[in-house]
PDB file of N, CA and C in Angstrom:
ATOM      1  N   UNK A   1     131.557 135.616  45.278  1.00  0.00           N
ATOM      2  CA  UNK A   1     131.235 134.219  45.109  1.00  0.00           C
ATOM      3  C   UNK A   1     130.187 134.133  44.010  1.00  0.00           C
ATOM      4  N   UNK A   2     130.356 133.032  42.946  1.00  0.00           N
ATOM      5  CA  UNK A   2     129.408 133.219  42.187  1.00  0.00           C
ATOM      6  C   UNK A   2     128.102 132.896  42.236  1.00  0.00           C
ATOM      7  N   UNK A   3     128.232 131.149  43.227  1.00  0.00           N
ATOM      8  CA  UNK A   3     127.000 131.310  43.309  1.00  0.00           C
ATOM      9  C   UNK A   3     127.216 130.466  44.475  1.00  0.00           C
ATOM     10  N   UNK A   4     126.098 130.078  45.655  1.00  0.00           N
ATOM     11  CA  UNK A   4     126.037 129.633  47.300  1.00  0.00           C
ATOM     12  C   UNK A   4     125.578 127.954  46.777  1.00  0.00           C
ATOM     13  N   UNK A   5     126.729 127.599  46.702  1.00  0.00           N
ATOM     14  CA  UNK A   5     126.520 125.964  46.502  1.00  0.00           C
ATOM     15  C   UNK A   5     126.380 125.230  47.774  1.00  0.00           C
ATOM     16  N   UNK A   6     125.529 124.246  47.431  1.00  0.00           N
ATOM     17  CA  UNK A   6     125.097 123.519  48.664  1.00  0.00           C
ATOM     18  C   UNK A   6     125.906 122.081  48.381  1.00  0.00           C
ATOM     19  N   UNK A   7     127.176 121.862  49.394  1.00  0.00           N
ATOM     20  CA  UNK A   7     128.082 120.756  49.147  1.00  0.00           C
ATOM     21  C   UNK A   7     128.287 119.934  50.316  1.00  0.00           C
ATOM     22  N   UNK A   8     127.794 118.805  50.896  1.00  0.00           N
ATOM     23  CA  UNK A   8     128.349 118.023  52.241  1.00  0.00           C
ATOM     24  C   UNK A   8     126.695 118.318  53.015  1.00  0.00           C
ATOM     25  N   UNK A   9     125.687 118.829  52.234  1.00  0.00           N
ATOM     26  CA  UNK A   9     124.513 119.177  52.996  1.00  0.00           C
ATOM     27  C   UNK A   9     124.640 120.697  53.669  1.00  0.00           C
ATOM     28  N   UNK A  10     125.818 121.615  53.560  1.00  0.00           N
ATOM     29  CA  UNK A  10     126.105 122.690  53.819  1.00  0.00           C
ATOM     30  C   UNK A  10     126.277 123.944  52.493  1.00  0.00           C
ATOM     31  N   UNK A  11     125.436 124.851  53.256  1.00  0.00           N
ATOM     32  CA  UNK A  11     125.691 126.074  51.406  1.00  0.00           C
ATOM     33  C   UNK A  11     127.099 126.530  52.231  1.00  0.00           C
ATOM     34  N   UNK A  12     127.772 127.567  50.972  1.00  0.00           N
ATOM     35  CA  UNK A  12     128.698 128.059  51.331  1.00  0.00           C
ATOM     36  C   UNK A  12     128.902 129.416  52.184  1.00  0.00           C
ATOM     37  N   UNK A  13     127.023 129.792  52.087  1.00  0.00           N
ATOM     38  CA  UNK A  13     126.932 131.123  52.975  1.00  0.00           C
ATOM     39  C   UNK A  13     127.450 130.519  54.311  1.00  0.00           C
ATOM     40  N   UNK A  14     126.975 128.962  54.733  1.00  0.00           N
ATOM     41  CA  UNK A  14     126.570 128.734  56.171  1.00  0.00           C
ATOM     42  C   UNK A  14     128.370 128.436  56.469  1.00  0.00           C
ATOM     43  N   UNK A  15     129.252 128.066  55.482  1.00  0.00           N
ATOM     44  CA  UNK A  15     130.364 127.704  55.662  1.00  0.00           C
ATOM     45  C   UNK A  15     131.144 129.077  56.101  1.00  0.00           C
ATOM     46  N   UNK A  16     131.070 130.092  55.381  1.00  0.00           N
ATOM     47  CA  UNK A  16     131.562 131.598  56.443  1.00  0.00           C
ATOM     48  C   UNK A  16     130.920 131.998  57.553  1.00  0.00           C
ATOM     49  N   UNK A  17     129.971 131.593  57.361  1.00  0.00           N
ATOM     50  CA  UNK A  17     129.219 131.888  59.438  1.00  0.00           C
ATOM     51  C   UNK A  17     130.182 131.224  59.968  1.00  0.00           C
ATOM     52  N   UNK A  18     130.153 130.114  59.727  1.00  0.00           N
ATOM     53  CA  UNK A  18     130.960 129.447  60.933  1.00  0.00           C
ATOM     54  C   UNK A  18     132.515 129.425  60.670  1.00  0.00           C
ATOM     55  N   UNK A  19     133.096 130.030  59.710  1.00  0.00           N
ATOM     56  CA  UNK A  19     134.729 130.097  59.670  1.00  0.00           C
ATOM     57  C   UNK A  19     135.939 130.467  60.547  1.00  0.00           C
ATOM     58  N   UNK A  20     135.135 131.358  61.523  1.00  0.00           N
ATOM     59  CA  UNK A  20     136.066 131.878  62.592  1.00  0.00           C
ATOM     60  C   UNK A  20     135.701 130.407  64.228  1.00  0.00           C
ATOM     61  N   UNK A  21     134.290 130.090  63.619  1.00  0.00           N
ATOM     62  CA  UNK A  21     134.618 128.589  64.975  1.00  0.00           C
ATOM     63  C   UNK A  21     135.894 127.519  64.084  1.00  0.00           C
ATOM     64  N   UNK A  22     135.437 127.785  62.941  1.00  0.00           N
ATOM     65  CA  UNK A  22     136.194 126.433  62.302  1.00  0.00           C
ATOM     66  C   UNK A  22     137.767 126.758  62.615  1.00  0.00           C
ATOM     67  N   UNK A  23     138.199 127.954  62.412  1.00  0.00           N
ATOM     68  CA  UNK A  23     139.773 128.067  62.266  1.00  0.00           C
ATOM     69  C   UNK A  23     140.025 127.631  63.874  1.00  0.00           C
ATOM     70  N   UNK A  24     138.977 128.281  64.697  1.00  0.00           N
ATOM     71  CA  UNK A  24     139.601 128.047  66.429  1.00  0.00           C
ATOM     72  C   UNK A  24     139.388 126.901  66.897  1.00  0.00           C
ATOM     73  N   UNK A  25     138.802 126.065  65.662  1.00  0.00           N
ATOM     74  CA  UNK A  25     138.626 124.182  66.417  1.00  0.00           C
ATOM     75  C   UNK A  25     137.575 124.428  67.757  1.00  0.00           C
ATOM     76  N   UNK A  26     136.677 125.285  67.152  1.00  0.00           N
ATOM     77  CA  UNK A  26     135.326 125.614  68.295  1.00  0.00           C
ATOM     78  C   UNK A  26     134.275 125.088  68.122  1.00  0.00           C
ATOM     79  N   UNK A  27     133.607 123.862  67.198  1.00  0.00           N
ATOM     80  CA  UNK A  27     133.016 123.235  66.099  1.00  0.00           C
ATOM     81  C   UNK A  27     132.811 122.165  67.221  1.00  0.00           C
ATOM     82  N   UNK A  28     131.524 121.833  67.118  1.00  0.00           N
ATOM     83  CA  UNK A  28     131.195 119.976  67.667  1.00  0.00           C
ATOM     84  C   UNK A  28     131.420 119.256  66.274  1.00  0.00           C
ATOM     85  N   UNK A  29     132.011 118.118  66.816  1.00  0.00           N
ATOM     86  CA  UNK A  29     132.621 116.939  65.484  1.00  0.00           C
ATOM     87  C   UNK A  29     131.975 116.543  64.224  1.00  0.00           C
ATOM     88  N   UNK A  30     130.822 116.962  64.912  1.00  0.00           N
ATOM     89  CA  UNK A  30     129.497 116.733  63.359  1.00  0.00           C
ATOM     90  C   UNK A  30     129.507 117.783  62.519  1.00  0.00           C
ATOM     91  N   UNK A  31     129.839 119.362  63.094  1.00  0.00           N
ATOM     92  CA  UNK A  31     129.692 120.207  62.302  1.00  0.00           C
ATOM     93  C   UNK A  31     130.836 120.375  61.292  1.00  0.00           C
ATOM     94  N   UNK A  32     132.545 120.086  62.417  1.00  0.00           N
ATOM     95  CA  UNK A  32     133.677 120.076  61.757  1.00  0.00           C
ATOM     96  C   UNK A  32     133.368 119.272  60.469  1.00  0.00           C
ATOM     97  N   UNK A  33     133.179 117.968  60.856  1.00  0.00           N
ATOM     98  CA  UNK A  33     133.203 117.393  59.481  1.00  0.00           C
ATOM     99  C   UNK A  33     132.184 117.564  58.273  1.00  0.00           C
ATOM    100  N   UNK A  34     130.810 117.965  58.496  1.00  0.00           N
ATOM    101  CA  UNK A  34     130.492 118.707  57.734  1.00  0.00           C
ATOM    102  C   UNK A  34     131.650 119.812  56.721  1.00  0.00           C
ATOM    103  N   UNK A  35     131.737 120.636  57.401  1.00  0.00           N
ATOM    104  CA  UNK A  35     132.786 121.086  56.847  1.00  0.00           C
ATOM    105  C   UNK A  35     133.862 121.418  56.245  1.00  0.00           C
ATOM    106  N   UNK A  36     134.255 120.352  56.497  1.00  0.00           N
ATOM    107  CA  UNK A  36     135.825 119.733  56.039  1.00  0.00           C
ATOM    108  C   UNK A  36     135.571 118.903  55.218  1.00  0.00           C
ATOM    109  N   UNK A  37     134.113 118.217  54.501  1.00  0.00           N
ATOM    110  CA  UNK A  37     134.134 117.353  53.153  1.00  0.00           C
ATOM    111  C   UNK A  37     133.361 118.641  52.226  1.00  0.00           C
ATOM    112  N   UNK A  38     132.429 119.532  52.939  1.00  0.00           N
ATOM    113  CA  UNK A  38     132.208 120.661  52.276  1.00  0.00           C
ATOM    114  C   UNK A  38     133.572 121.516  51.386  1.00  0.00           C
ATOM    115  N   UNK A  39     134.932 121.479  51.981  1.00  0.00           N
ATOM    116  CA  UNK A  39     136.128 121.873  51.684  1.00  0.00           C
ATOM    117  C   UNK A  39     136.600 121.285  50.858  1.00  0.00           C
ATOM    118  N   UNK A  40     136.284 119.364  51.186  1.00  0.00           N
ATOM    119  CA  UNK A  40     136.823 118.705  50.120  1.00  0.00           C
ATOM    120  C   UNK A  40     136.702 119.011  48.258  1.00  0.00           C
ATOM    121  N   UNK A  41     134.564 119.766  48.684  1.00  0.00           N
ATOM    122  CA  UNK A  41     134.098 119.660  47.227  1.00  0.00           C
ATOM    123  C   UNK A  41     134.190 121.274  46.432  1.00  0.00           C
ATOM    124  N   UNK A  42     134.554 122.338  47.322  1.00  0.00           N
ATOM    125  CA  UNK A  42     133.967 123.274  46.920  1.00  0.00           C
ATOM    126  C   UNK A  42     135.797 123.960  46.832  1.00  0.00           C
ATOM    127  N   UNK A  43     135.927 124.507  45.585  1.00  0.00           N
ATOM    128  CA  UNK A  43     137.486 125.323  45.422  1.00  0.00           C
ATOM    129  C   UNK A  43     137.224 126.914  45.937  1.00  0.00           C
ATOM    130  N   UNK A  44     135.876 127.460  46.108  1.00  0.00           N
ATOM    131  CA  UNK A  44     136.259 128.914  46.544  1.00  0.00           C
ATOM    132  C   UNK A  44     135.908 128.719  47.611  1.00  0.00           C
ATOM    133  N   UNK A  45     135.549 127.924  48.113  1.00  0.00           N
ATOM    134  CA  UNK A  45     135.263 128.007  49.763  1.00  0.00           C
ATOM    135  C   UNK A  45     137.188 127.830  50.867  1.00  0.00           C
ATOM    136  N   UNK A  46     137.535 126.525  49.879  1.00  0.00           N
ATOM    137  CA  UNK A  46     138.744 126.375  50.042  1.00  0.00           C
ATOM    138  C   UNK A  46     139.737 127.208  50.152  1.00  0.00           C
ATOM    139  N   UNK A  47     140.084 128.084  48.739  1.00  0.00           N
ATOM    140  CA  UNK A  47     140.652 129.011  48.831  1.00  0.00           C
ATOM    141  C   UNK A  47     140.347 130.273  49.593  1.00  0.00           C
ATOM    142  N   UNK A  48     138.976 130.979  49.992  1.00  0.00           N
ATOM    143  CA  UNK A  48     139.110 131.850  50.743  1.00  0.00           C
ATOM    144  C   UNK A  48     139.319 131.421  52.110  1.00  0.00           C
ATOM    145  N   UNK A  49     138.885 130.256  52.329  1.00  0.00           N
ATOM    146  CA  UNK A  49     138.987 129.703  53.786  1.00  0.00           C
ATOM    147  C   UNK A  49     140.555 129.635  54.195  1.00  0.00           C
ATOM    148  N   UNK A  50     141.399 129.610  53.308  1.00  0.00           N
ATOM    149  CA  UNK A  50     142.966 129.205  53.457  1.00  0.00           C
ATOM    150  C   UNK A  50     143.735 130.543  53.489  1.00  0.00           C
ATOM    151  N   UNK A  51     142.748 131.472  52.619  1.00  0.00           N
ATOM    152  CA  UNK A  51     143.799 132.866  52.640  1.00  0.00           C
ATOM    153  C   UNK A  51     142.863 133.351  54.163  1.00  0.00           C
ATOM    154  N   UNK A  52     142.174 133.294  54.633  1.00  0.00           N
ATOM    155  CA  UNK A  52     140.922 133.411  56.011  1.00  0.00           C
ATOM    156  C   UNK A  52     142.161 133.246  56.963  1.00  0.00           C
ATOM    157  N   UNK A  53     142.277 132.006  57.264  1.00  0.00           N
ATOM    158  CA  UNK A  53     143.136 131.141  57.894  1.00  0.00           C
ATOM    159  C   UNK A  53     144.464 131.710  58.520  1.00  0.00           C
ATOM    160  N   UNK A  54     145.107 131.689  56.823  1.00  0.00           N
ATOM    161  CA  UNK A  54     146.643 132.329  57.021  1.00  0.00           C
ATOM    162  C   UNK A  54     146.634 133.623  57.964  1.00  0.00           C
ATOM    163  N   UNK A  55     145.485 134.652  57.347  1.00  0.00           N
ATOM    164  CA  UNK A  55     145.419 135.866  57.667  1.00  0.00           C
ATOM    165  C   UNK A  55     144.932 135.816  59.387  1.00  0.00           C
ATOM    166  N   UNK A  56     144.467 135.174  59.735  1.00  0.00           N
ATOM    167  CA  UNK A  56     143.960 134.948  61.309  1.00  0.00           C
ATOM    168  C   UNK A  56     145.022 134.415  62.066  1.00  0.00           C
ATOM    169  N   UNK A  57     146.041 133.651  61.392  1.00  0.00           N
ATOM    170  CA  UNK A  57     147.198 133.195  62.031  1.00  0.00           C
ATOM    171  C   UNK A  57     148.178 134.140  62.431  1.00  0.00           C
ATOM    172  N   UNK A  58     148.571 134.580  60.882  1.00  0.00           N
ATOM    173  CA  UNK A  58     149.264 135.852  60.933  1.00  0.00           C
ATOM    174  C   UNK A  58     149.013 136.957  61.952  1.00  0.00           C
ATOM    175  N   UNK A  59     147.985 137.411  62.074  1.00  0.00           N
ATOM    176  CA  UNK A  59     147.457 138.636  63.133  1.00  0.00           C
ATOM    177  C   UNK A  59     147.493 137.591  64.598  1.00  0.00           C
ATOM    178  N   UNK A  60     147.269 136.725  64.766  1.00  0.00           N
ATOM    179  CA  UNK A  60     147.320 136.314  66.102  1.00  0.00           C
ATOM    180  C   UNK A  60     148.702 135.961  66.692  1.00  0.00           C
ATOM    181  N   UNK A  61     149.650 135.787  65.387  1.00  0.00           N
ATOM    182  CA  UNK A  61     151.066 135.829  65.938  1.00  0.00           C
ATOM    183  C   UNK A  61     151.637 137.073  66.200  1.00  0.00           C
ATOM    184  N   UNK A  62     151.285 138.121  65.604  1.00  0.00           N
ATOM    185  CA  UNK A  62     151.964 139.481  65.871  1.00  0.00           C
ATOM    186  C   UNK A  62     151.136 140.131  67.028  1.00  0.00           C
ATOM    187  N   UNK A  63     149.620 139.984  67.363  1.00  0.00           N
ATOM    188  CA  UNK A  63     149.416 140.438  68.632  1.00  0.00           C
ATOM    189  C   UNK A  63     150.114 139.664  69.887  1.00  0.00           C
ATOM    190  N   UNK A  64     150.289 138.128  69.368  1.00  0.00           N
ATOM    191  CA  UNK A  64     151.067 137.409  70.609  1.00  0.00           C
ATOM    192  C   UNK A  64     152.466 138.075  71.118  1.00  0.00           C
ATOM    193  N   UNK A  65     152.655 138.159  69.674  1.00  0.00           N
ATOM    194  CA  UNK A  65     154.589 139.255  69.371  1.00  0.00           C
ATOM    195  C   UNK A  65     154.486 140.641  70.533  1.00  0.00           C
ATOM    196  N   UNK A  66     153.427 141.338  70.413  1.00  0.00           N
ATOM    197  CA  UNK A  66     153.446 142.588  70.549  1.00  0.00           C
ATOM    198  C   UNK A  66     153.204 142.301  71.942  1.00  0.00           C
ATOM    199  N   UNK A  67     152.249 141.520  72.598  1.00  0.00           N
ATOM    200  CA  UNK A  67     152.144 141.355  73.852  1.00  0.00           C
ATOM    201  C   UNK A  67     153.354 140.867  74.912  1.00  0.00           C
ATOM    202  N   UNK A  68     153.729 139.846  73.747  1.00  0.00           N
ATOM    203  CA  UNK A  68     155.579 139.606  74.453  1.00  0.00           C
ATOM    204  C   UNK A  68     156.142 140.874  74.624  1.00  0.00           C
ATOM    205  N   UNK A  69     156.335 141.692  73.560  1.00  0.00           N
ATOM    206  CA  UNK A  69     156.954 143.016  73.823  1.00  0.00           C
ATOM    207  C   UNK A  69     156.769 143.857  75.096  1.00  0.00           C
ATOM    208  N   UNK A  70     155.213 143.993  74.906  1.00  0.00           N
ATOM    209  CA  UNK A  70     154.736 144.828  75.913  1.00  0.00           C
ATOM    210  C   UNK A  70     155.244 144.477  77.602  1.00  0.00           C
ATOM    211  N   UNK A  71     155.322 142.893  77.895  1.00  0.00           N
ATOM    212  CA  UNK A  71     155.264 142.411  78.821  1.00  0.00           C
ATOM    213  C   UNK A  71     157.047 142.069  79.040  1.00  0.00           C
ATOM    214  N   UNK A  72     157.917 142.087  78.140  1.00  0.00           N
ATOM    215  CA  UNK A  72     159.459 142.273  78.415  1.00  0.00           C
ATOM    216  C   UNK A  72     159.492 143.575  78.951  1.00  0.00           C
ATOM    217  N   UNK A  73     158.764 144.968  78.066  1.00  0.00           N
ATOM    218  CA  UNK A  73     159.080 146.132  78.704  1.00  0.00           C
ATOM    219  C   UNK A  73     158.758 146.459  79.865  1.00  0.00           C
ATOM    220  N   UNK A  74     157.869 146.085  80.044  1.00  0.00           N
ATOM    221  CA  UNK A  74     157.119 146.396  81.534  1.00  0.00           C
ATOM    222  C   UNK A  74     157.947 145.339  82.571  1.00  0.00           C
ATOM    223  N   UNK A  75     158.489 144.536  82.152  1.00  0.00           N
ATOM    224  CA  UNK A  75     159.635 143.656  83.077  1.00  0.00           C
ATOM    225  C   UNK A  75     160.964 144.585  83.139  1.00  0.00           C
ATOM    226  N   UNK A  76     161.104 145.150  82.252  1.00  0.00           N
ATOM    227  CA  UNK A  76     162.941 145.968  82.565  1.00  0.00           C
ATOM    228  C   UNK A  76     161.928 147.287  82.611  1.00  0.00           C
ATOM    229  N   UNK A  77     160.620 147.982  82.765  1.00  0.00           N
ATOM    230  CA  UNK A  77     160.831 148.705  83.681  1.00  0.00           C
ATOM    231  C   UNK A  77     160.431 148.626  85.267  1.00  0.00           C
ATOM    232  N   UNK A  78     160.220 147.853  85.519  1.00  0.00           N
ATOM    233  CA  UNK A  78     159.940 147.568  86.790  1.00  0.00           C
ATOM    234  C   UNK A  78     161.104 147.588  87.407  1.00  0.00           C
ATOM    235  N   UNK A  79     162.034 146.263  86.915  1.00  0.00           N
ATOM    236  CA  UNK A  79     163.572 146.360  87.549  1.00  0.00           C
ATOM    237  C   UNK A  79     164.548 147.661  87.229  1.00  0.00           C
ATOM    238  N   UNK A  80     164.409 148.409  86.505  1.00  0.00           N
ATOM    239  CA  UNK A  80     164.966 149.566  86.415  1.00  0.00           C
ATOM    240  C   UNK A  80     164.378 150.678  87.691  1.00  0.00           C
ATOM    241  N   UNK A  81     162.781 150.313  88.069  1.00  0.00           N
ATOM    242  CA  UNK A  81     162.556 151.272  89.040  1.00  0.00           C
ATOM    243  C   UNK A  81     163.468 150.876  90.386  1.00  0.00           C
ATOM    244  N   UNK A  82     162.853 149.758  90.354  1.00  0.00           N
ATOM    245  CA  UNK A  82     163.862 148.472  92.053  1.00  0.00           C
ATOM    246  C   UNK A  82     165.187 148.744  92.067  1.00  0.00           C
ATOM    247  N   UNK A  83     165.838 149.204  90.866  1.00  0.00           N
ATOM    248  CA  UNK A  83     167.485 148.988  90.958  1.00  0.00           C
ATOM    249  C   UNK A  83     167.557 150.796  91.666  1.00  0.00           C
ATOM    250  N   UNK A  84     167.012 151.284  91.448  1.00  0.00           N
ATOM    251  CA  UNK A  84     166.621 152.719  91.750  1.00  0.00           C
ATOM    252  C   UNK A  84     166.092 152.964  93.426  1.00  0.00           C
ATOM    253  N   UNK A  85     166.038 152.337  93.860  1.00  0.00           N
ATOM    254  CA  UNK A  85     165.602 152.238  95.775  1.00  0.00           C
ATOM    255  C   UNK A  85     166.873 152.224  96.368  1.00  0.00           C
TER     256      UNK A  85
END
């Protein structure tokens, strides 16, 4: 970052502290919007916040994926043990 601009009354250091409340909508309404006109003014906050974002989405869909997995297998082996009695 080149330099910690202060935009919406927020610098952009204070805007990555709080990026992982912001993506989970964990934010009281004053801070969100802070934030979100901070987004309006600032393009690298924006853009890393969006590739942030994607990338937090992405990983939370494939652990969701993997947990489906885990939890189909452990369903056909259970009934594979029961069919076995």
């Amino acid at each position: 970052m080149a330099e910690d601009r202060e935009i919406a009354g927020i610098r952009c250091m204070q805007v990555l502290e709080k990026l992982d409340d912001y993506v989970d909508g964990a934010l009281d309404a004053t801070t969100q919007d802070q934030i979100e006109r901070h987004l309006e003014g600032c393009d690298w906050c924006t853009k890393f916040g969006g590739e942030y974002g994607a990338l937090v989405t992405t990983l939370r869909s494939g652990l969701k994926s993997a947990a489906q997995a885990d939890t189909d297998k452990a369903r056909d082996l259970a009934s594979a043990l029961l069919a076995r009695k």
